[in-house]
PDB file of N, CA and C in Angstrom:
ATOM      1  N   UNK A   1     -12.750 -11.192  19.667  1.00  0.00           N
ATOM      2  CA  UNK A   1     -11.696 -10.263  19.270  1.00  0.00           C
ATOM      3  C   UNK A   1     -12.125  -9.545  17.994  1.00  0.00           C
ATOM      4  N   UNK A   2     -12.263  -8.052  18.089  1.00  0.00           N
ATOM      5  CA  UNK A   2     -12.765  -7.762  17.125  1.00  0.00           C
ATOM      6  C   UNK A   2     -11.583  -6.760  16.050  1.00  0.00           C
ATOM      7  N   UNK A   3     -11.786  -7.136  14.945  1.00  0.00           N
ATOM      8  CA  UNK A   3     -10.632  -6.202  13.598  1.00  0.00           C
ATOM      9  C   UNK A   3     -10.628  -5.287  13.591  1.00  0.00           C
ATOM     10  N   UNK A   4      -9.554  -4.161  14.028  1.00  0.00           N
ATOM     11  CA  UNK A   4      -9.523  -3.627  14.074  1.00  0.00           C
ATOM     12  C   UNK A   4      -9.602  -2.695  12.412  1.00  0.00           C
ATOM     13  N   UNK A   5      -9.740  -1.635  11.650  1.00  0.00           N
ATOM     14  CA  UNK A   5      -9.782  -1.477  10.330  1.00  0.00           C
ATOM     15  C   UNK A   5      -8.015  -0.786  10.299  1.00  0.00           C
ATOM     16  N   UNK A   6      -7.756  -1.394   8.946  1.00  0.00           N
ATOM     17  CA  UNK A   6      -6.091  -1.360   8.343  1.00  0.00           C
ATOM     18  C   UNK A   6      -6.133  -0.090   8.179  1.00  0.00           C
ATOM     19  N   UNK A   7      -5.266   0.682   8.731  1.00  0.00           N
ATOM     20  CA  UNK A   7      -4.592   1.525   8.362  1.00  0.00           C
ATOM     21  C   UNK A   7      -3.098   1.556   7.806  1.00  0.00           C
ATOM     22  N   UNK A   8      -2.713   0.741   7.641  1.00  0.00           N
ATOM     23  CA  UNK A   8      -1.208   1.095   6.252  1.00  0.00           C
ATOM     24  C   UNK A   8      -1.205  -0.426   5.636  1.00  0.00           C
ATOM     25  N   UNK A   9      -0.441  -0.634   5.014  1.00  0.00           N
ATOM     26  CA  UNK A   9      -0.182  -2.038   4.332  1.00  0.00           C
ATOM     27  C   UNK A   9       1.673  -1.528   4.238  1.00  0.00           C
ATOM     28  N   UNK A  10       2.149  -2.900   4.571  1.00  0.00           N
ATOM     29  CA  UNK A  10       3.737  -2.580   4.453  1.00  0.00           C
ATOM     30  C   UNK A  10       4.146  -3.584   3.681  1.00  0.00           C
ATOM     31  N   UNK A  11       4.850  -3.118   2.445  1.00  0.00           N
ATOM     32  CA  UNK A  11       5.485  -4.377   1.677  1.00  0.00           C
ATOM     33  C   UNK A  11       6.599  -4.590   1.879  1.00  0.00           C
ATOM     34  N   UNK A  12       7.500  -5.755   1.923  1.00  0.00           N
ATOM     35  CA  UNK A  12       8.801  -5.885   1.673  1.00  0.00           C
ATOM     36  C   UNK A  12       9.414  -6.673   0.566  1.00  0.00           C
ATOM     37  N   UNK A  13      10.328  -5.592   0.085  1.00  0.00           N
ATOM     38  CA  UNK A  13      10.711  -6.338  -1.380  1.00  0.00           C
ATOM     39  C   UNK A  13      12.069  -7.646  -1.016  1.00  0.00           C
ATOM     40  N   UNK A  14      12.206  -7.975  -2.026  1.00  0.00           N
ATOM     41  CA  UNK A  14      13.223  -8.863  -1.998  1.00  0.00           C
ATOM     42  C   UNK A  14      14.896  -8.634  -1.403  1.00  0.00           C
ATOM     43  N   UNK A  15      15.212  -7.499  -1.728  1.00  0.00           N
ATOM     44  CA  UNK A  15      16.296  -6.357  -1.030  1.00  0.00           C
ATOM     45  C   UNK A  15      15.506  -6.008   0.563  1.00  0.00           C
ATOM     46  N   UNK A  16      14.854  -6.178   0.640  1.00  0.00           N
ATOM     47  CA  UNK A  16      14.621  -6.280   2.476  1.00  0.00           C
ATOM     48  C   UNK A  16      14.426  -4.772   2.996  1.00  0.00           C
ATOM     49  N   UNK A  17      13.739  -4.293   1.364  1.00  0.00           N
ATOM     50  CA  UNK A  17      13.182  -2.598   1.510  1.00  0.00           C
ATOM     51  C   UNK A  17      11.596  -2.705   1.687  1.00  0.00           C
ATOM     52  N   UNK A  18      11.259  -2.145   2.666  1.00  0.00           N
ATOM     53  CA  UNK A  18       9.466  -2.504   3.293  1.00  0.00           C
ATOM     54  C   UNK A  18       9.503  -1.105   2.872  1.00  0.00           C
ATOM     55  N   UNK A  19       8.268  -0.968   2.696  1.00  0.00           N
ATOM     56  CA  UNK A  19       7.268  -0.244   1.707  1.00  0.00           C
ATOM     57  C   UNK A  19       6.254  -0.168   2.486  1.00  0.00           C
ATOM     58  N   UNK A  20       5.665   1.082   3.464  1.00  0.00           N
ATOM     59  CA  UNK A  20       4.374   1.278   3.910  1.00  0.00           C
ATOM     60  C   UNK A  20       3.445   2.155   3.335  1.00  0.00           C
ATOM     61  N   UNK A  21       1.844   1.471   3.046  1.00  0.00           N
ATOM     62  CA  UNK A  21       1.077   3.085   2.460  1.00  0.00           C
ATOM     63  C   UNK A  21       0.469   3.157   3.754  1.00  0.00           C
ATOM     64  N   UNK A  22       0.410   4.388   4.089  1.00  0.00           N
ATOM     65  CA  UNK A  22      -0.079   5.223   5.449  1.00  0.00           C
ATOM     66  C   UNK A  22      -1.420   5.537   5.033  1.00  0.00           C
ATOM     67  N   UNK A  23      -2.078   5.239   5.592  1.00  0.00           N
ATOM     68  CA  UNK A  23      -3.776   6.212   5.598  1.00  0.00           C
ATOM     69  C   UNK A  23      -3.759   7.360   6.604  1.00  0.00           C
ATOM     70  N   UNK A  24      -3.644   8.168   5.927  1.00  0.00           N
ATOM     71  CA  UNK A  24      -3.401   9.878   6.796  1.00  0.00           C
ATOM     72  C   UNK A  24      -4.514  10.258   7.232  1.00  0.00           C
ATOM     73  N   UNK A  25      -5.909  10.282   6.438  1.00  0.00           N
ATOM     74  CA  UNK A  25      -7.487  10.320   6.729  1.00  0.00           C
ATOM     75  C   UNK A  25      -8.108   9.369   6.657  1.00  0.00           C
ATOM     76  N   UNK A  26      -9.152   9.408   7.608  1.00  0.00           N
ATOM     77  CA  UNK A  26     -10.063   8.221   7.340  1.00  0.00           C
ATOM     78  C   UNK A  26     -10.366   7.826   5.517  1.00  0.00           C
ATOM     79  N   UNK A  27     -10.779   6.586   5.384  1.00  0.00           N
ATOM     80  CA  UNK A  27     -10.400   6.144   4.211  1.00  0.00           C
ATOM     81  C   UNK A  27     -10.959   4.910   3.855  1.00  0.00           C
ATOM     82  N   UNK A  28     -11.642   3.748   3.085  1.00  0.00           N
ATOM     83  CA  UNK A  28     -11.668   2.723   3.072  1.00  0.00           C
ATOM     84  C   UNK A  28     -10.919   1.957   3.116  1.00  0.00           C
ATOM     85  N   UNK A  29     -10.759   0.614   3.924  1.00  0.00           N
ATOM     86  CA  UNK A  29      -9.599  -0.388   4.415  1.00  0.00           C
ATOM     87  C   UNK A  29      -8.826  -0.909   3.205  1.00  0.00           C
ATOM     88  N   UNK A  30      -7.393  -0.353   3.340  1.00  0.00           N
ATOM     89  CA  UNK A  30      -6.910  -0.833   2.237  1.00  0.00           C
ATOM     90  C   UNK A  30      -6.770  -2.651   2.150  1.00  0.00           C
ATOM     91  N   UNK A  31      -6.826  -3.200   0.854  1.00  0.00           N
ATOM     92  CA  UNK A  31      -6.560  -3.918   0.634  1.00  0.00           C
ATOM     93  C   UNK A  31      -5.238  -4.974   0.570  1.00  0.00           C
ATOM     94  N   UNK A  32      -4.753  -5.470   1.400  1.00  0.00           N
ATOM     95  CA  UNK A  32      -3.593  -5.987   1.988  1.00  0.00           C
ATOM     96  C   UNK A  32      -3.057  -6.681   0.972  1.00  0.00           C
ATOM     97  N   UNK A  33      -4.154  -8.023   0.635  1.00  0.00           N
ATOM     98  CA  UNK A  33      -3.711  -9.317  -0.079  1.00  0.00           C
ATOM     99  C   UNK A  33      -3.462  -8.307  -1.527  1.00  0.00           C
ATOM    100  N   UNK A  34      -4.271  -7.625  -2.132  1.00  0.00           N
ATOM    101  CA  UNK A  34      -4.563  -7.136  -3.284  1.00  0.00           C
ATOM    102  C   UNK A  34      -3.459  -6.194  -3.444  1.00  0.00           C
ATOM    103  N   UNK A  35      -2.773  -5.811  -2.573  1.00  0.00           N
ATOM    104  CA  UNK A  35      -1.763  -4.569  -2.725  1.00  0.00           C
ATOM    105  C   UNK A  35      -0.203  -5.781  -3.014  1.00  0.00           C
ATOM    106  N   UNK A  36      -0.477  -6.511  -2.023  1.00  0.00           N
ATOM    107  CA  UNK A  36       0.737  -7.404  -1.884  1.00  0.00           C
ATOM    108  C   UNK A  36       0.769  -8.017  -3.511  1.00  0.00           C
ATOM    109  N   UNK A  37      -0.387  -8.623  -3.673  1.00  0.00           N
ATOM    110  CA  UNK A  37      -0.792  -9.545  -5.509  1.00  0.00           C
ATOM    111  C   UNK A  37      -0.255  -8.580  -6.557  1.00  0.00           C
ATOM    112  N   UNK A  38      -0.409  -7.483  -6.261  1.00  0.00           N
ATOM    113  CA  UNK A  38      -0.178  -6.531  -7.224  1.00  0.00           C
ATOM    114  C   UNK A  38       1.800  -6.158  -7.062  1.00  0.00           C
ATOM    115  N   UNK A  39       2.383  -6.147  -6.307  1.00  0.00           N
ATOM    116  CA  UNK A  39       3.265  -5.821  -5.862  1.00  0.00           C
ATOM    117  C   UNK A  39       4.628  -7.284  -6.110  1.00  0.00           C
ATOM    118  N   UNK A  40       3.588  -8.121  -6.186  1.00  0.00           N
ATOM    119  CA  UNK A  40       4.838  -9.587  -6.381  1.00  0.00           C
ATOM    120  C   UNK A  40       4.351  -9.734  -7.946  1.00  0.00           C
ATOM    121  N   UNK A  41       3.081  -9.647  -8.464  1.00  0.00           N
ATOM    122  CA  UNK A  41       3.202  -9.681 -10.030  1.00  0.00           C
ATOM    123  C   UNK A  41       3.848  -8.490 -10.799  1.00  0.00           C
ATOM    124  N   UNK A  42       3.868  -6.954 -10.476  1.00  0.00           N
ATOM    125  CA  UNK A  42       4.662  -6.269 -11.428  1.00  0.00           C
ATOM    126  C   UNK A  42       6.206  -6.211 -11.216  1.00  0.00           C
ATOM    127  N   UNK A  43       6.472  -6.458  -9.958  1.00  0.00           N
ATOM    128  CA  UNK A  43       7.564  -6.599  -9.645  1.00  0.00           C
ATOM    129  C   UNK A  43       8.193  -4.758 -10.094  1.00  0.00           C
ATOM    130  N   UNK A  44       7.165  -3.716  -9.488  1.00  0.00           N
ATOM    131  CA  UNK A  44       7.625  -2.619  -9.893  1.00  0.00           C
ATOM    132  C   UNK A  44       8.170  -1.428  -8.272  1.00  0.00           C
ATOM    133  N   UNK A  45       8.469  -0.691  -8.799  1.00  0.00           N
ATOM    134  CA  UNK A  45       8.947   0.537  -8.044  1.00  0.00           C
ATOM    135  C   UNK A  45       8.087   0.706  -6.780  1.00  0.00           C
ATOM    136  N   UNK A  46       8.010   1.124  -5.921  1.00  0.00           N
ATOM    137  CA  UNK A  46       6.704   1.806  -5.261  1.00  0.00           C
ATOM    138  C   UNK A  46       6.201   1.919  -5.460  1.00  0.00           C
ATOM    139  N   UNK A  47       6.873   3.073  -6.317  1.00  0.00           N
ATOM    140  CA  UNK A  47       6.109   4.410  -6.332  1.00  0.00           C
ATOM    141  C   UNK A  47       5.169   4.035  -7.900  1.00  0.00           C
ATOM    142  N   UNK A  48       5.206   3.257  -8.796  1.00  0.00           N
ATOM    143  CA  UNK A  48       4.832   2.698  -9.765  1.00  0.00           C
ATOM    144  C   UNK A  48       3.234   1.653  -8.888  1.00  0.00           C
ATOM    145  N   UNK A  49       3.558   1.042  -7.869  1.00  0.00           N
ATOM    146  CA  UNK A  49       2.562   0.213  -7.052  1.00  0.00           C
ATOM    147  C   UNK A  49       1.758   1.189  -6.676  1.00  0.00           C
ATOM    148  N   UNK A  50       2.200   2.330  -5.960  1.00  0.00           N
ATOM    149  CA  UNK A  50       1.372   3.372  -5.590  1.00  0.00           C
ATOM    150  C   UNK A  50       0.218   4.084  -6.479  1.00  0.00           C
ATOM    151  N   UNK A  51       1.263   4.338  -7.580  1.00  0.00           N
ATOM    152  CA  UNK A  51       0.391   4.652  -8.715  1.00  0.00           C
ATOM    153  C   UNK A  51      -0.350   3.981  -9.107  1.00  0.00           C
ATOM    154  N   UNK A  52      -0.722   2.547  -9.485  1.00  0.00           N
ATOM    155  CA  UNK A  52      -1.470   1.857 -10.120  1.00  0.00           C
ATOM    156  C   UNK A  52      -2.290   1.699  -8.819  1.00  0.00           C
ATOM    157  N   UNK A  53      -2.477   1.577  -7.877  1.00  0.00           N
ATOM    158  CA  UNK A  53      -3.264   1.818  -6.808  1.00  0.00           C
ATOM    159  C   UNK A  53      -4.589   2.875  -7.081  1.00  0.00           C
ATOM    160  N   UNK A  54      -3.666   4.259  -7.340  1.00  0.00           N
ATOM    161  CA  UNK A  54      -4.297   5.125  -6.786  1.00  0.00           C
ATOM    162  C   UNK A  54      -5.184   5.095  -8.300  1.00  0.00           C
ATOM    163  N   UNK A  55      -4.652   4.460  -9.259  1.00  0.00           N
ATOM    164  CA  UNK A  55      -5.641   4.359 -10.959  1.00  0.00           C
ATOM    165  C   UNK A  55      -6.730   3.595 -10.574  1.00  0.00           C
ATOM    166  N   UNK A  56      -6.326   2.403  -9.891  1.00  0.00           N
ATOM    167  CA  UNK A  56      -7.478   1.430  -9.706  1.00  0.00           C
ATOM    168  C   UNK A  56      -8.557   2.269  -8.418  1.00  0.00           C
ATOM    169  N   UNK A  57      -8.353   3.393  -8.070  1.00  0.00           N
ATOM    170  CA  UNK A  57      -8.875   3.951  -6.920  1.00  0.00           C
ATOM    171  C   UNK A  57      -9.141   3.128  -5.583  1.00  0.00           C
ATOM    172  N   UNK A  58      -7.642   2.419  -5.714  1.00  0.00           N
ATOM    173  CA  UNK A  58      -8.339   1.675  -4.531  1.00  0.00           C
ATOM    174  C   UNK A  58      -7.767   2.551  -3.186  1.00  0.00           C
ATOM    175  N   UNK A  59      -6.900   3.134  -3.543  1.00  0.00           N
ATOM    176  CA  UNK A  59      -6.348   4.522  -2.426  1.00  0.00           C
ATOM    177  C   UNK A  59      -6.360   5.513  -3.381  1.00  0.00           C
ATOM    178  N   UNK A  60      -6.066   6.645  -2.420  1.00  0.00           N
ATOM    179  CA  UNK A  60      -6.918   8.415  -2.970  1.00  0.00           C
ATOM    180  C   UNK A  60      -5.099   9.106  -2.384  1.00  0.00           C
ATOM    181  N   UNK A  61      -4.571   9.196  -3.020  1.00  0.00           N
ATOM    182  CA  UNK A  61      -3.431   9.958  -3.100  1.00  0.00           C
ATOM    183  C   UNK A  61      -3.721  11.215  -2.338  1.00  0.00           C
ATOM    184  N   UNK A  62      -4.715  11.440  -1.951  1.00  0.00           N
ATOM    185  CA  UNK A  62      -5.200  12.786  -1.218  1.00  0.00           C
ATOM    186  C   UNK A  62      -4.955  12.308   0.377  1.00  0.00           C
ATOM    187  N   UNK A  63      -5.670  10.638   0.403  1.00  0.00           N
ATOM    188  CA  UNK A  63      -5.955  10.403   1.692  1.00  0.00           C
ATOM    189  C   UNK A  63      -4.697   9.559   2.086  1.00  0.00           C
ATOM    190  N   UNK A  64      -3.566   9.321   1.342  1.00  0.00           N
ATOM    191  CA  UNK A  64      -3.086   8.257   1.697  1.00  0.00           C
ATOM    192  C   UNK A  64      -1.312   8.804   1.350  1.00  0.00           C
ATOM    193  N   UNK A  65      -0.110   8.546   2.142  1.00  0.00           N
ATOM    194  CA  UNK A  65       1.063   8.697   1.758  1.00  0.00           C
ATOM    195  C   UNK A  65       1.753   7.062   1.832  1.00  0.00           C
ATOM    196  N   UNK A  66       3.010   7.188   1.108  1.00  0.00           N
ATOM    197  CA  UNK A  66       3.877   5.881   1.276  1.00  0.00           C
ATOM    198  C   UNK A  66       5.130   6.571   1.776  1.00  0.00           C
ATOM    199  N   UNK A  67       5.817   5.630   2.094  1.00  0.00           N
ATOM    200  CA  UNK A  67       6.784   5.826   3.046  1.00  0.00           C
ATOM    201  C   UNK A  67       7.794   5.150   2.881  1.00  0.00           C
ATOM    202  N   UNK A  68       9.111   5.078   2.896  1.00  0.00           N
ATOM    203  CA  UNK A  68      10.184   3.710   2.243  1.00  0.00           C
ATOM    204  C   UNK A  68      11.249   3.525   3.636  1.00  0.00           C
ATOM    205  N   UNK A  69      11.126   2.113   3.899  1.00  0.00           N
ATOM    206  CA  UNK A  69      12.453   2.014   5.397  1.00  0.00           C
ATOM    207  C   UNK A  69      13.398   1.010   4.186  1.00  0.00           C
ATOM    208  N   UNK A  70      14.602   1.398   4.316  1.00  0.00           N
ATOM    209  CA  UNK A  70      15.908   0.879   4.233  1.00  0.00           C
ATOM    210  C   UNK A  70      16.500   0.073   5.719  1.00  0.00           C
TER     211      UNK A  70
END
């Protein structure tokens, strides 16, 4: 069975609001565990996760959108 490569990572916060980043273009595989680690230690916004993402370049704000389900 072979892995397929990640295209989004979906978080869900504690309020039971999931959080997807979309890879719109090809892109390097986002980092799942590392998005999630980052996301239960700042305990921040998205759009704040998103951002520090896109600082650490581990996603390209060019190649990548987020998305919010209620």
């Amino acid at each position: 069975m072979c892995a397929s490569p990640q295209t989004h990572a979906t978080l869900r916060t504690s309020s039971n609001i999931a959080v997807k980043i979309v890879r719109r273009k090809s892109f390097d595989r986002i980092s799942y565990g590392t998005i999630q680690s980052l996301w239960q230690l700042s305990h921040a916004s998205c759009e704040l996760v998103f951002s520090h993402l896109a600082a650490l370049r581990m996603i390209d704000t060019n190649e990548h959108s987020i998305q919010i389900f209620y």
